[in-house]
ModelCIF file with pLDDT and N, C-alpha, C, O atoms, coordinates in Angstrom:
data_MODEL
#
_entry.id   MODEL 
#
_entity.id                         1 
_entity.type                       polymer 
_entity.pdbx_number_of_molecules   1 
#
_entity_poly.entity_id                      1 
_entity_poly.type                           'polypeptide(L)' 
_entity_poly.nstd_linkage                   no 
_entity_poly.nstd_monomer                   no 
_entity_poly.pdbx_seq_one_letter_code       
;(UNK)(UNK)(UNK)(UNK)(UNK)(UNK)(UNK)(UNK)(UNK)(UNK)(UNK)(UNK)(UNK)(UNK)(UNK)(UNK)
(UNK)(UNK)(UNK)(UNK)(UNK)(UNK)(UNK)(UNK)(UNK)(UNK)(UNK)(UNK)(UNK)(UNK)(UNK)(UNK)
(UNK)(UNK)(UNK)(UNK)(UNK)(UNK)(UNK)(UNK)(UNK)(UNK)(UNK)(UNK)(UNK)(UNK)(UNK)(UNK)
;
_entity_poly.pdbx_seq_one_letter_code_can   XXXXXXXXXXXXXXXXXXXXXXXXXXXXXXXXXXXXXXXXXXXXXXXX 
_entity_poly.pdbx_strand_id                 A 
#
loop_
_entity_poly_seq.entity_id 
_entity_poly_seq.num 
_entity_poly_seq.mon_id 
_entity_poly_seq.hetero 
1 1  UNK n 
1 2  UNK n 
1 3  UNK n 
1 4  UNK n 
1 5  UNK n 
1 6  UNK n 
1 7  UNK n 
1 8  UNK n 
1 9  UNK n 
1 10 UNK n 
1 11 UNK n 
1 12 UNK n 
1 13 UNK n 
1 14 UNK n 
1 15 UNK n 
1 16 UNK n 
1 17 UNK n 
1 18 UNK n 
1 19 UNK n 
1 20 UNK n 
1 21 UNK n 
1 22 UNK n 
1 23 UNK n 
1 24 UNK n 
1 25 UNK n 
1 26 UNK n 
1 27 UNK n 
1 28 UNK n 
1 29 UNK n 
1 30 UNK n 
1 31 UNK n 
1 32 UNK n 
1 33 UNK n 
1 34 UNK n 
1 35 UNK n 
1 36 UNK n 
1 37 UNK n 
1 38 UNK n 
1 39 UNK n 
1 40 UNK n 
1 41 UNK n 
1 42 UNK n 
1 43 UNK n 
1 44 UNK n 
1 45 UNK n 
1 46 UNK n 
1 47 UNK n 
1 48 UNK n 
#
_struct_asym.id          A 
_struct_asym.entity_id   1 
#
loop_
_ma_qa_metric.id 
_ma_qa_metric.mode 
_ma_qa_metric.name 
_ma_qa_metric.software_group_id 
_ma_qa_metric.type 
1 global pLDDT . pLDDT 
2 local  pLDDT . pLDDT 
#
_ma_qa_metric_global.metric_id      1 
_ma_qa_metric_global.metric_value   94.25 
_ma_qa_metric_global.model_id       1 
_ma_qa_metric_global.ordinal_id     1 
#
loop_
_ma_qa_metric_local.label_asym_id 
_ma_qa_metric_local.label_comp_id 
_ma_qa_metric_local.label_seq_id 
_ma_qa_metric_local.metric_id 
_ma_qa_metric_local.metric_value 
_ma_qa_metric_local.model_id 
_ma_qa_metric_local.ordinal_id 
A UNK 1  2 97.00 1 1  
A UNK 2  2 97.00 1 2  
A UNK 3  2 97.00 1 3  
A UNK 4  2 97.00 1 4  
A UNK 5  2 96.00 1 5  
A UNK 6  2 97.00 1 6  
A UNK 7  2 97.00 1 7  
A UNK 8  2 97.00 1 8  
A UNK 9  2 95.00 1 9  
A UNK 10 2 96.00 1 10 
A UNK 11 2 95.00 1 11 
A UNK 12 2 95.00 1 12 
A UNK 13 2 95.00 1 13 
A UNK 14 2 93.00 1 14 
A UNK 15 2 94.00 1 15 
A UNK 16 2 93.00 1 16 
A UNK 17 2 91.00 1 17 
A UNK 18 2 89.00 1 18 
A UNK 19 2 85.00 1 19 
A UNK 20 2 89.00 1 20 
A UNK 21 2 85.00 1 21 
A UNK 22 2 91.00 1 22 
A UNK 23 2 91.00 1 23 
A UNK 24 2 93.00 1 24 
A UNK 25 2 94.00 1 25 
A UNK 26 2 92.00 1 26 
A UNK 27 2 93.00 1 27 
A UNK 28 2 94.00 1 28 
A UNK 29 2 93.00 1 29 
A UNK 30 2 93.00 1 30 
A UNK 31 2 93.00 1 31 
A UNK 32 2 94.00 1 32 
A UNK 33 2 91.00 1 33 
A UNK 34 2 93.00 1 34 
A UNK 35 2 92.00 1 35 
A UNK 36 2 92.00 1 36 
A UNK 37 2 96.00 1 37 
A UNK 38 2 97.00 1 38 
A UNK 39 2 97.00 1 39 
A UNK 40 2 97.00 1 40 
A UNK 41 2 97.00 1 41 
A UNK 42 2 97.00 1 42 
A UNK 43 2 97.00 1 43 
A UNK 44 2 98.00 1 44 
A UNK 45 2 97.00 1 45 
A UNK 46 2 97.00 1 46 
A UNK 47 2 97.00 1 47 
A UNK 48 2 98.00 1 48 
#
loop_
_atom_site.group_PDB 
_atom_site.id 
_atom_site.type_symbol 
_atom_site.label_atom_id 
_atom_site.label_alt_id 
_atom_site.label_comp_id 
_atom_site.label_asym_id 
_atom_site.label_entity_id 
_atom_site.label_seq_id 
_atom_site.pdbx_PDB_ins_code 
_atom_site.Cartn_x 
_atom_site.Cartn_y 
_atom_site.Cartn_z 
_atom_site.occupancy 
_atom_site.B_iso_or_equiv 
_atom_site.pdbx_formal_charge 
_atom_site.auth_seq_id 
_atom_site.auth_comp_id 
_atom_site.auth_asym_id 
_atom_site.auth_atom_id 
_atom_site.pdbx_PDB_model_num 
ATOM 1   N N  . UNK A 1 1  ? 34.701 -6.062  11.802 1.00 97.00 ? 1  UNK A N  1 
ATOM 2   C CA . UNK A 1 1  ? 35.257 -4.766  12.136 1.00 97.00 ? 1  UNK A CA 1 
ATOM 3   C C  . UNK A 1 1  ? 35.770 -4.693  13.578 1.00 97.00 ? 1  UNK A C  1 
ATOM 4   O O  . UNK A 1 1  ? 36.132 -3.604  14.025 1.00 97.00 ? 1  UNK A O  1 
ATOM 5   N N  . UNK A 1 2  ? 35.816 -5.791  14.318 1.00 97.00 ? 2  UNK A N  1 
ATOM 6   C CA . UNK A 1 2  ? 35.810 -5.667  15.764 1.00 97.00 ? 2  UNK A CA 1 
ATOM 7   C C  . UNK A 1 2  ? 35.149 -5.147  16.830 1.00 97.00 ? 2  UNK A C  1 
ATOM 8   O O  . UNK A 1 2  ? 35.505 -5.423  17.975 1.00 97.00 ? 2  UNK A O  1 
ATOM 9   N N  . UNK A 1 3  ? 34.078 -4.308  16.561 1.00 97.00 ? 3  UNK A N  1 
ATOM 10  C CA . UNK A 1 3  ? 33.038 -3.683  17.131 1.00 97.00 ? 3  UNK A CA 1 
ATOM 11  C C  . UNK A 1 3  ? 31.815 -4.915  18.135 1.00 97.00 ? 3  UNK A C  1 
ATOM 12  O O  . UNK A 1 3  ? 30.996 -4.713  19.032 1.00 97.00 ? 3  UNK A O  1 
ATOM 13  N N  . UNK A 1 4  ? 32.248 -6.106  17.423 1.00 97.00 ? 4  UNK A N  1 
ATOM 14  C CA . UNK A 1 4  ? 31.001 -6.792  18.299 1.00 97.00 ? 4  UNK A CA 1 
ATOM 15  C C  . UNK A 1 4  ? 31.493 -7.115  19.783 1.00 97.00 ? 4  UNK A C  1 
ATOM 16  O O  . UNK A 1 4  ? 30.915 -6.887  20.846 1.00 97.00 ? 4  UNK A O  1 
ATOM 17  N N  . UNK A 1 5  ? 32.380 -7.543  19.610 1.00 96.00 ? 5  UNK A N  1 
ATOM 18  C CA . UNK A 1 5  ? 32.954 -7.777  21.240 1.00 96.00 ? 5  UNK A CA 1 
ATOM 19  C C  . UNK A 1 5  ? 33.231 -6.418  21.951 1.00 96.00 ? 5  UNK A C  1 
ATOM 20  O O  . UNK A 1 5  ? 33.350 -6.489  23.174 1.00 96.00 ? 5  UNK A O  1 
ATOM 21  N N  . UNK A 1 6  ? 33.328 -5.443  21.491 1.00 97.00 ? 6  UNK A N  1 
ATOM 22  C CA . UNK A 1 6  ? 33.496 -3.958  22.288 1.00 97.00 ? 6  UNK A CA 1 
ATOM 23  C C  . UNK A 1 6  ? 31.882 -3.320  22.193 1.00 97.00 ? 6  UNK A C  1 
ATOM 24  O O  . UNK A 1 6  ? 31.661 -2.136  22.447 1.00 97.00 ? 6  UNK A O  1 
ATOM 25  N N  . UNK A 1 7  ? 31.057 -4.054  21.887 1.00 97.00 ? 7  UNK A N  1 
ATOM 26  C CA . UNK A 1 7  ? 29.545 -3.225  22.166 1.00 97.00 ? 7  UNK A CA 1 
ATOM 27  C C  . UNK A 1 7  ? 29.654 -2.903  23.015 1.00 97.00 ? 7  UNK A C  1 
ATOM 28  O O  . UNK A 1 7  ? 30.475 -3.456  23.746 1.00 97.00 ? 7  UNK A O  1 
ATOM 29  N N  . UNK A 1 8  ? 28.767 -1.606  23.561 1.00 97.00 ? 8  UNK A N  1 
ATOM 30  C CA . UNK A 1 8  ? 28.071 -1.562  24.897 1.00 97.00 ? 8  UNK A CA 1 
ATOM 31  C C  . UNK A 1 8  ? 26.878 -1.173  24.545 1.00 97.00 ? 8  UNK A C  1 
ATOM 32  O O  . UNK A 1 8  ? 26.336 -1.162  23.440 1.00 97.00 ? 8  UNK A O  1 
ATOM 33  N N  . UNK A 1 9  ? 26.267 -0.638  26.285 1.00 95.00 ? 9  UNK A N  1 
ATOM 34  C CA . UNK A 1 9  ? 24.454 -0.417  26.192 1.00 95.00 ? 9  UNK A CA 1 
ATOM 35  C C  . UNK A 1 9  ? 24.351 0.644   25.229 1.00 95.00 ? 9  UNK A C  1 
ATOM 36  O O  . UNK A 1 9  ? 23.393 0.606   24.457 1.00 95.00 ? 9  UNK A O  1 
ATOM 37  N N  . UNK A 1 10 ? 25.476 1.920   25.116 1.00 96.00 ? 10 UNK A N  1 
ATOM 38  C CA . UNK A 1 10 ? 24.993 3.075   24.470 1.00 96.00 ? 10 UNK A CA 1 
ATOM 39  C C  . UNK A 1 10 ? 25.561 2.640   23.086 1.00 96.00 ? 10 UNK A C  1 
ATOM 40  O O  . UNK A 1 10 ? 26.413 3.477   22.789 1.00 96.00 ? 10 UNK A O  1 
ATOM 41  N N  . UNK A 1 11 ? 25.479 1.858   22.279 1.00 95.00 ? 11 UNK A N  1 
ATOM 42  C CA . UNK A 1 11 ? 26.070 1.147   21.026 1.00 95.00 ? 11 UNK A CA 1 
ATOM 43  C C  . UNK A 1 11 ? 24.447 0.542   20.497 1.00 95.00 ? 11 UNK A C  1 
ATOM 44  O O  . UNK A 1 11 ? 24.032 0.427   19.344 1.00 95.00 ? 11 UNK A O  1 
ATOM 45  N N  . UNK A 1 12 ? 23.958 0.317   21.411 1.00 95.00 ? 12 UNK A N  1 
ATOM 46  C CA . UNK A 1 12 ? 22.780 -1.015  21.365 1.00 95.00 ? 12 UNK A CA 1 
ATOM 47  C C  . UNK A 1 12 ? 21.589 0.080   21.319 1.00 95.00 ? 12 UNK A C  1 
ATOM 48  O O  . UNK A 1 12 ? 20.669 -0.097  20.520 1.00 95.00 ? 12 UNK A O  1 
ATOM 49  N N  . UNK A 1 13 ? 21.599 1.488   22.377 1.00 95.00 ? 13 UNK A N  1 
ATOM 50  C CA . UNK A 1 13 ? 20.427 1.982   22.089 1.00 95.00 ? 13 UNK A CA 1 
ATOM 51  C C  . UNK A 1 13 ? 21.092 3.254   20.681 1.00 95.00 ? 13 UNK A C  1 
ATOM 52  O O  . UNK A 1 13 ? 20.328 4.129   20.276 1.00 95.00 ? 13 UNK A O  1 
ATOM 53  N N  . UNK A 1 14 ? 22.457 3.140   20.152 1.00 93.00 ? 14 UNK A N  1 
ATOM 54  C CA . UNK A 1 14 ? 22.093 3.914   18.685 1.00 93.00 ? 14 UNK A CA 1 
ATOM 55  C C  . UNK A 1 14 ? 21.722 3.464   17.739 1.00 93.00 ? 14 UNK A C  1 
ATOM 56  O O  . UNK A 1 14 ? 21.374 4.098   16.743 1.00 93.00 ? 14 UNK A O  1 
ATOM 57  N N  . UNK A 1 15 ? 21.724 2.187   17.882 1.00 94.00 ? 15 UNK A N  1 
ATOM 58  C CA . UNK A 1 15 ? 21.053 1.555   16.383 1.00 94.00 ? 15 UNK A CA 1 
ATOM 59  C C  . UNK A 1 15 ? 19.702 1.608   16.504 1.00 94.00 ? 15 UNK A C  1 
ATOM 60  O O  . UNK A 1 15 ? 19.052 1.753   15.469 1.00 94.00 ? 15 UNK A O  1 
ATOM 61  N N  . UNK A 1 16 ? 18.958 1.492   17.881 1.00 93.00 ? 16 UNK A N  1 
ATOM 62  C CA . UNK A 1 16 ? 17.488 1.227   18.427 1.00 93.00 ? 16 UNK A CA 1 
ATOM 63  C C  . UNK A 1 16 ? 17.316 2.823   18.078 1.00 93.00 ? 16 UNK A C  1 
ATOM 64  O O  . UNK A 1 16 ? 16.263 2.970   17.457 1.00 93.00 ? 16 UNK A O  1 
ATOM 65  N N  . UNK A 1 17 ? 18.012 4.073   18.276 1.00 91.00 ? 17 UNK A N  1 
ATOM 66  C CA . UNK A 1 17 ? 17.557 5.441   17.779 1.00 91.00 ? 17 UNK A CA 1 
ATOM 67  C C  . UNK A 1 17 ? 17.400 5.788   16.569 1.00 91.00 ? 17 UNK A C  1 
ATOM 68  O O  . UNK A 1 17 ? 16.971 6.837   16.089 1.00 91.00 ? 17 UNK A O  1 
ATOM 69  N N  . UNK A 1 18 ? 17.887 4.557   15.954 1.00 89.00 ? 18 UNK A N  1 
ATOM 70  C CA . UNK A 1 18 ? 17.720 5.187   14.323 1.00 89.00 ? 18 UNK A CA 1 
ATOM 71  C C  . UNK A 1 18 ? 16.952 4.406   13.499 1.00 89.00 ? 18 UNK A C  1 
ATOM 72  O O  . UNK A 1 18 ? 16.857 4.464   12.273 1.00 89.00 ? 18 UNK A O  1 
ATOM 73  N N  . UNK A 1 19 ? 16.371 3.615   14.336 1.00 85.00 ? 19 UNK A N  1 
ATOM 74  C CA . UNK A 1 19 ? 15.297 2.556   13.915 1.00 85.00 ? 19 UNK A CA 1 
ATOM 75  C C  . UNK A 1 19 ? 13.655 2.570   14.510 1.00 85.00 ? 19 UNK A C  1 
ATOM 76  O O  . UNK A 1 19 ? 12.680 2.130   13.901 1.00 85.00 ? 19 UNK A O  1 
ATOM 77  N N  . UNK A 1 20 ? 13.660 3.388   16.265 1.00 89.00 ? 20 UNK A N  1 
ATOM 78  C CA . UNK A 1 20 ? 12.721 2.729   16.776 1.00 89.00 ? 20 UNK A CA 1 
ATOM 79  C C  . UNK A 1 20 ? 12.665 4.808   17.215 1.00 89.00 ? 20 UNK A C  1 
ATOM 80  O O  . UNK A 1 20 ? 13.541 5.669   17.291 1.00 89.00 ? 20 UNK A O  1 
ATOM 81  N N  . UNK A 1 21 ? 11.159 4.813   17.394 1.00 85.00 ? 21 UNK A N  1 
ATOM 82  C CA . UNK A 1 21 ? 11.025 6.078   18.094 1.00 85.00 ? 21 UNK A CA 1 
ATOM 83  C C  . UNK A 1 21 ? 10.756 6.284   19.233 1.00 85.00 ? 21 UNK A C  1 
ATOM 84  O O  . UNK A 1 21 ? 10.252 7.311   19.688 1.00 85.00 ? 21 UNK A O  1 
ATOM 85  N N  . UNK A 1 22 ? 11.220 4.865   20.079 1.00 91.00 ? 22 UNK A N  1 
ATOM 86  C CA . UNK A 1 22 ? 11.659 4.957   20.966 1.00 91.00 ? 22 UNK A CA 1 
ATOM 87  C C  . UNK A 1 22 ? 12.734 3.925   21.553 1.00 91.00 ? 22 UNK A C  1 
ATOM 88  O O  . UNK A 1 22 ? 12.524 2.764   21.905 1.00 91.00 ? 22 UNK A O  1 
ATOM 89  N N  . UNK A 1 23 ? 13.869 4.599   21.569 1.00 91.00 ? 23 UNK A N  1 
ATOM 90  C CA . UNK A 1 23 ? 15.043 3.568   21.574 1.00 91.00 ? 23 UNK A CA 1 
ATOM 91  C C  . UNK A 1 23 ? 15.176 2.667   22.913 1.00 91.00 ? 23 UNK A C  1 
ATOM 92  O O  . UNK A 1 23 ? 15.622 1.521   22.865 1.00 91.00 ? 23 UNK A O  1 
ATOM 93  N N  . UNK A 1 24 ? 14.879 3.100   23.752 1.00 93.00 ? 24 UNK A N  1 
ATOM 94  C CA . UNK A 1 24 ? 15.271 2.568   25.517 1.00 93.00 ? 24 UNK A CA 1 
ATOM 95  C C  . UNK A 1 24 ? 14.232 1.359   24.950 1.00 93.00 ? 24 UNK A C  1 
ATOM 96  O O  . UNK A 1 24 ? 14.750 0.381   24.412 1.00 93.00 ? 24 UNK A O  1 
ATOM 97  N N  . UNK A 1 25 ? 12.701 1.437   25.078 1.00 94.00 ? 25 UNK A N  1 
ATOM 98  C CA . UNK A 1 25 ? 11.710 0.514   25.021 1.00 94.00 ? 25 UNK A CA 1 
ATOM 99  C C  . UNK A 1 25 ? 12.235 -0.476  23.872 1.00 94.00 ? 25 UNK A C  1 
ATOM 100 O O  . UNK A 1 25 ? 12.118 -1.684  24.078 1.00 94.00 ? 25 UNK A O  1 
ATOM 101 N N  . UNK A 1 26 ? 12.760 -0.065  22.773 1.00 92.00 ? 26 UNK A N  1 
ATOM 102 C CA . UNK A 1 26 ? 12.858 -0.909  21.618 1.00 92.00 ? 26 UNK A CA 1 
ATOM 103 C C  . UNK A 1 26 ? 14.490 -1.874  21.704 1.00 92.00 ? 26 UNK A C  1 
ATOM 104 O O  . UNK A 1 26 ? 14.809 -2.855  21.031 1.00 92.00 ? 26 UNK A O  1 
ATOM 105 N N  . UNK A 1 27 ? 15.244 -1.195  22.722 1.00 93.00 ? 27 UNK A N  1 
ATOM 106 C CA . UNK A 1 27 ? 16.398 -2.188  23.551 1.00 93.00 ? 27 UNK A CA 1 
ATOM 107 C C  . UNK A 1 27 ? 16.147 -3.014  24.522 1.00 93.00 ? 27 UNK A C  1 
ATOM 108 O O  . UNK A 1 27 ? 16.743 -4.074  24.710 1.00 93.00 ? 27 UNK A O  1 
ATOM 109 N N  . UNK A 1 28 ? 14.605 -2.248  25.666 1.00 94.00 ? 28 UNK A N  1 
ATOM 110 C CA . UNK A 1 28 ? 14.084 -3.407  26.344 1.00 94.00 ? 28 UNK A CA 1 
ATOM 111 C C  . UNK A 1 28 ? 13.138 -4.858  25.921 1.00 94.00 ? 28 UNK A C  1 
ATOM 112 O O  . UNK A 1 28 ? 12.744 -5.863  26.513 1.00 94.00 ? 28 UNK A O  1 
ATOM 113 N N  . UNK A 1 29 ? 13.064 -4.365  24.728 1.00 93.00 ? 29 UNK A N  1 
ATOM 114 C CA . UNK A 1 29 ? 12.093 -5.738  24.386 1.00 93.00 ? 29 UNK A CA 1 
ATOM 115 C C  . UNK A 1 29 ? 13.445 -6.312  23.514 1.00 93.00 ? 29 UNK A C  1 
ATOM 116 O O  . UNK A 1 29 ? 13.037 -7.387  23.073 1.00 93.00 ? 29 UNK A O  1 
ATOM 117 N N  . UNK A 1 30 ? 14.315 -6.201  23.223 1.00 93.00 ? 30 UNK A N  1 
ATOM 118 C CA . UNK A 1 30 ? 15.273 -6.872  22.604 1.00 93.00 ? 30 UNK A CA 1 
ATOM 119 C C  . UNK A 1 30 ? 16.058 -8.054  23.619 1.00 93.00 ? 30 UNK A C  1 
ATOM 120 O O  . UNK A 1 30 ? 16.354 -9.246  23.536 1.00 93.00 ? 30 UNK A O  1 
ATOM 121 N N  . UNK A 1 31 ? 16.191 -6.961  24.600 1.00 93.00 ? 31 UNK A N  1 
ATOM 122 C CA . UNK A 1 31 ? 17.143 -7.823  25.792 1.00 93.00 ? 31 UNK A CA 1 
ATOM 123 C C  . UNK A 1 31 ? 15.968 -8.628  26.499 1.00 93.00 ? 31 UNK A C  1 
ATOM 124 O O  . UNK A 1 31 ? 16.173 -9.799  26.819 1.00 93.00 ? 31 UNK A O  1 
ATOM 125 N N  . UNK A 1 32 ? 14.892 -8.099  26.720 1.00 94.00 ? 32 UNK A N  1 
ATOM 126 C CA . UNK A 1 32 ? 13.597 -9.376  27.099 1.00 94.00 ? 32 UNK A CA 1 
ATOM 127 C C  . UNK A 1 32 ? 13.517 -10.577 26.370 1.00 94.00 ? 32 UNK A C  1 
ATOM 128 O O  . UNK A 1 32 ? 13.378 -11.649 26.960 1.00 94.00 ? 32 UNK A O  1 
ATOM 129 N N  . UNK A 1 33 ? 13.590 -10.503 25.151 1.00 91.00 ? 33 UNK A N  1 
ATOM 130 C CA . UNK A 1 33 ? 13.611 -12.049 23.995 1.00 91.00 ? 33 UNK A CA 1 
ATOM 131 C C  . UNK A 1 33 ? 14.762 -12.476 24.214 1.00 91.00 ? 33 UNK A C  1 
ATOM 132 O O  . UNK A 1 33 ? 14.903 -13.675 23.976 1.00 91.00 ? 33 UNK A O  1 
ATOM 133 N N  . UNK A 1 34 ? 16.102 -11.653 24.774 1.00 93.00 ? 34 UNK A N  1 
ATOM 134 C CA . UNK A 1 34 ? 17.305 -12.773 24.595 1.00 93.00 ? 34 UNK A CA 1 
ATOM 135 C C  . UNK A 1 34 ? 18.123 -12.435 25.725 1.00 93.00 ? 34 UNK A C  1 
ATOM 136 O O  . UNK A 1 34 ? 19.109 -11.709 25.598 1.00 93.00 ? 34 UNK A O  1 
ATOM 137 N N  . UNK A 1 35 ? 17.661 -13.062 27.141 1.00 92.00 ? 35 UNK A N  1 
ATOM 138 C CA . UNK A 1 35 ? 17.967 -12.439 28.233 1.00 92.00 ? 35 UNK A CA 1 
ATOM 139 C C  . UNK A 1 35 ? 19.554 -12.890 28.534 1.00 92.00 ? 35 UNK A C  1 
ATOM 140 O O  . UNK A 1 35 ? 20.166 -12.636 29.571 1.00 92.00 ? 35 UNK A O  1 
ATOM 141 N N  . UNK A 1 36 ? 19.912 -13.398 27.728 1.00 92.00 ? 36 UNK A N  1 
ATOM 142 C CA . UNK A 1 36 ? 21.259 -13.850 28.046 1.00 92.00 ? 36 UNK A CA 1 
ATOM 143 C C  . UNK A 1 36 ? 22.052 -13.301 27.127 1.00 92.00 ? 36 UNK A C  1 
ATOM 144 O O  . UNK A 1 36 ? 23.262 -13.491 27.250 1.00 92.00 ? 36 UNK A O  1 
ATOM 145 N N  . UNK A 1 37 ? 21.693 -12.723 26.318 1.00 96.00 ? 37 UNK A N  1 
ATOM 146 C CA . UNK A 1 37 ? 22.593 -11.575 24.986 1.00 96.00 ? 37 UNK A CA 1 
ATOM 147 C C  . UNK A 1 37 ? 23.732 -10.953 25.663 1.00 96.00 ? 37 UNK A C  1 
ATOM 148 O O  . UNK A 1 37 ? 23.790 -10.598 26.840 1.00 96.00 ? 37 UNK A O  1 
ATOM 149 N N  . UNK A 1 38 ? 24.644 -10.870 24.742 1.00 97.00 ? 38 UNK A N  1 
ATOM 150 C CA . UNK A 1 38 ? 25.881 -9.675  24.999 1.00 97.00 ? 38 UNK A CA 1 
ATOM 151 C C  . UNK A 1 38 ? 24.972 -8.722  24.407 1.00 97.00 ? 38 UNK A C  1 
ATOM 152 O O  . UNK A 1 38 ? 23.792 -8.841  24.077 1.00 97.00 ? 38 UNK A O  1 
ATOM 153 N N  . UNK A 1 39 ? 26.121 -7.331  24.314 1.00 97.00 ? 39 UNK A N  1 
ATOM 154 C CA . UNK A 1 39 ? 25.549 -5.947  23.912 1.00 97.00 ? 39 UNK A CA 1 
ATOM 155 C C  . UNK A 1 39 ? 25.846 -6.091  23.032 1.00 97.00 ? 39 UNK A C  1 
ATOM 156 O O  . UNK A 1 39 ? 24.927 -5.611  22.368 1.00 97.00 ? 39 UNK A O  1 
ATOM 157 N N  . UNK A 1 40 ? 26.825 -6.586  22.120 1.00 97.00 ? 40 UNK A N  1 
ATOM 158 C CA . UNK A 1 40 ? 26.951 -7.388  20.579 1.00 97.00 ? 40 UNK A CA 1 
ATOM 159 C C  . UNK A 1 40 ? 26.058 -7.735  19.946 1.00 97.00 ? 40 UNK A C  1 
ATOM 160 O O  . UNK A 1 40 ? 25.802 -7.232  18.852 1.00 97.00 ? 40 UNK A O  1 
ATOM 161 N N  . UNK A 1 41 ? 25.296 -8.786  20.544 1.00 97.00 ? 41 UNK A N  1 
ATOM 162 C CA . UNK A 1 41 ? 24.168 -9.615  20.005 1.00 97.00 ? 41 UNK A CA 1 
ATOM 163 C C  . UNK A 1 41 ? 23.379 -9.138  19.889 1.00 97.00 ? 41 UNK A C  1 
ATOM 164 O O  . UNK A 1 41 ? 22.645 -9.444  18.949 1.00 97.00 ? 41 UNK A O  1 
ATOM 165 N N  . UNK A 1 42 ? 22.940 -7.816  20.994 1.00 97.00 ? 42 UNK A N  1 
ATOM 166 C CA . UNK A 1 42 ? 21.598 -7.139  21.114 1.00 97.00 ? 42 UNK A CA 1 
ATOM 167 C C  . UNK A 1 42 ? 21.895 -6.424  19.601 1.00 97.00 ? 42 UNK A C  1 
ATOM 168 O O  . UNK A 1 42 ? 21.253 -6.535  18.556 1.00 97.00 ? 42 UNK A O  1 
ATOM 169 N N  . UNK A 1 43 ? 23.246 -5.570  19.932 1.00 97.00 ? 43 UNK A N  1 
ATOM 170 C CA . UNK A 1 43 ? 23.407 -4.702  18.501 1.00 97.00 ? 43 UNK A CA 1 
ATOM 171 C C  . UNK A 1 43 ? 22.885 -5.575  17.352 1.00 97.00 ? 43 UNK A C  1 
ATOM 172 O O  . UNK A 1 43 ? 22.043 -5.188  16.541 1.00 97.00 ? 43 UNK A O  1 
ATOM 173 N N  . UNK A 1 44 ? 23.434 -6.737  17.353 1.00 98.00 ? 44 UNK A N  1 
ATOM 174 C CA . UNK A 1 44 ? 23.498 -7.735  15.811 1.00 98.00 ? 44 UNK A CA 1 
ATOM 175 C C  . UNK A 1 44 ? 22.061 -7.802  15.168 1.00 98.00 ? 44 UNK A C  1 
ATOM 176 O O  . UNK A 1 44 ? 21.725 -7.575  14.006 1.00 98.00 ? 44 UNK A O  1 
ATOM 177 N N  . UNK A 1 45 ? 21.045 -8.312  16.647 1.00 97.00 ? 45 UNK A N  1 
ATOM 178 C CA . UNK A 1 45 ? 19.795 -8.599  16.443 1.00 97.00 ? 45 UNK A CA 1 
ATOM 179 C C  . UNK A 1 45 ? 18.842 -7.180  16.208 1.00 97.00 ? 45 UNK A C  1 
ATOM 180 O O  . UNK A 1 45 ? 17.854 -7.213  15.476 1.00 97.00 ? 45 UNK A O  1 
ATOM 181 N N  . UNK A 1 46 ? 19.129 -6.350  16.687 1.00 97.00 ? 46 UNK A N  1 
ATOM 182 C CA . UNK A 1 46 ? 18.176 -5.069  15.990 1.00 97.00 ? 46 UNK A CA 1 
ATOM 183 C C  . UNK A 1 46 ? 18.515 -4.397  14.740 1.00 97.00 ? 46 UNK A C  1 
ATOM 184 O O  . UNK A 1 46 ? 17.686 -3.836  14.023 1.00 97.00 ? 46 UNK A O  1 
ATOM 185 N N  . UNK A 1 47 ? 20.279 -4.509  14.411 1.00 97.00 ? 47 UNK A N  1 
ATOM 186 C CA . UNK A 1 47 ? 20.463 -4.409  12.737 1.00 97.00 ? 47 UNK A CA 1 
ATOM 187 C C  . UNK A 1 47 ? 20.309 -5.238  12.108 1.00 97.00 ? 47 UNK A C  1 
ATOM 188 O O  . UNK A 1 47 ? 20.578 -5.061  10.920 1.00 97.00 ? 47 UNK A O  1 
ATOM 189 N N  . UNK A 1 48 ? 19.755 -6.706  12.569 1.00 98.00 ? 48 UNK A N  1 
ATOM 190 C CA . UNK A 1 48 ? 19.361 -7.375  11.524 1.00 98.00 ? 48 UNK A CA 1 
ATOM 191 C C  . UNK A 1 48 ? 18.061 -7.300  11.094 1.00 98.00 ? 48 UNK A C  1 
ATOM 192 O O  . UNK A 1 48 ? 17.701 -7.938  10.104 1.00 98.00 ? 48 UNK A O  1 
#
């Protein structure tokens, strides 16, 4: 869809809001396991 290369941070914590009840913490432990992630990847890896 083209969306992965145009992620950003507020892309990364809406998927973490509709998953985690608390989105900031549940984007910081994402980007902690993959400290070298785009905001793509972060997105990819919490909808997966």
């Amino acid at each position: 869809q083209g969306t992965f290369d145009t992620s950003q941070h507020d892309d990364v914590l809406a998927v973490a809001a509709q998953t985690h009840s608390d989105p900031h913490a549940a984007a910081a432990t994402a980007a902690a396991g993959r400290p070298h992630a785009t905001h793509g990847e972060l997105r990819s890896a919490l909808l997966g």
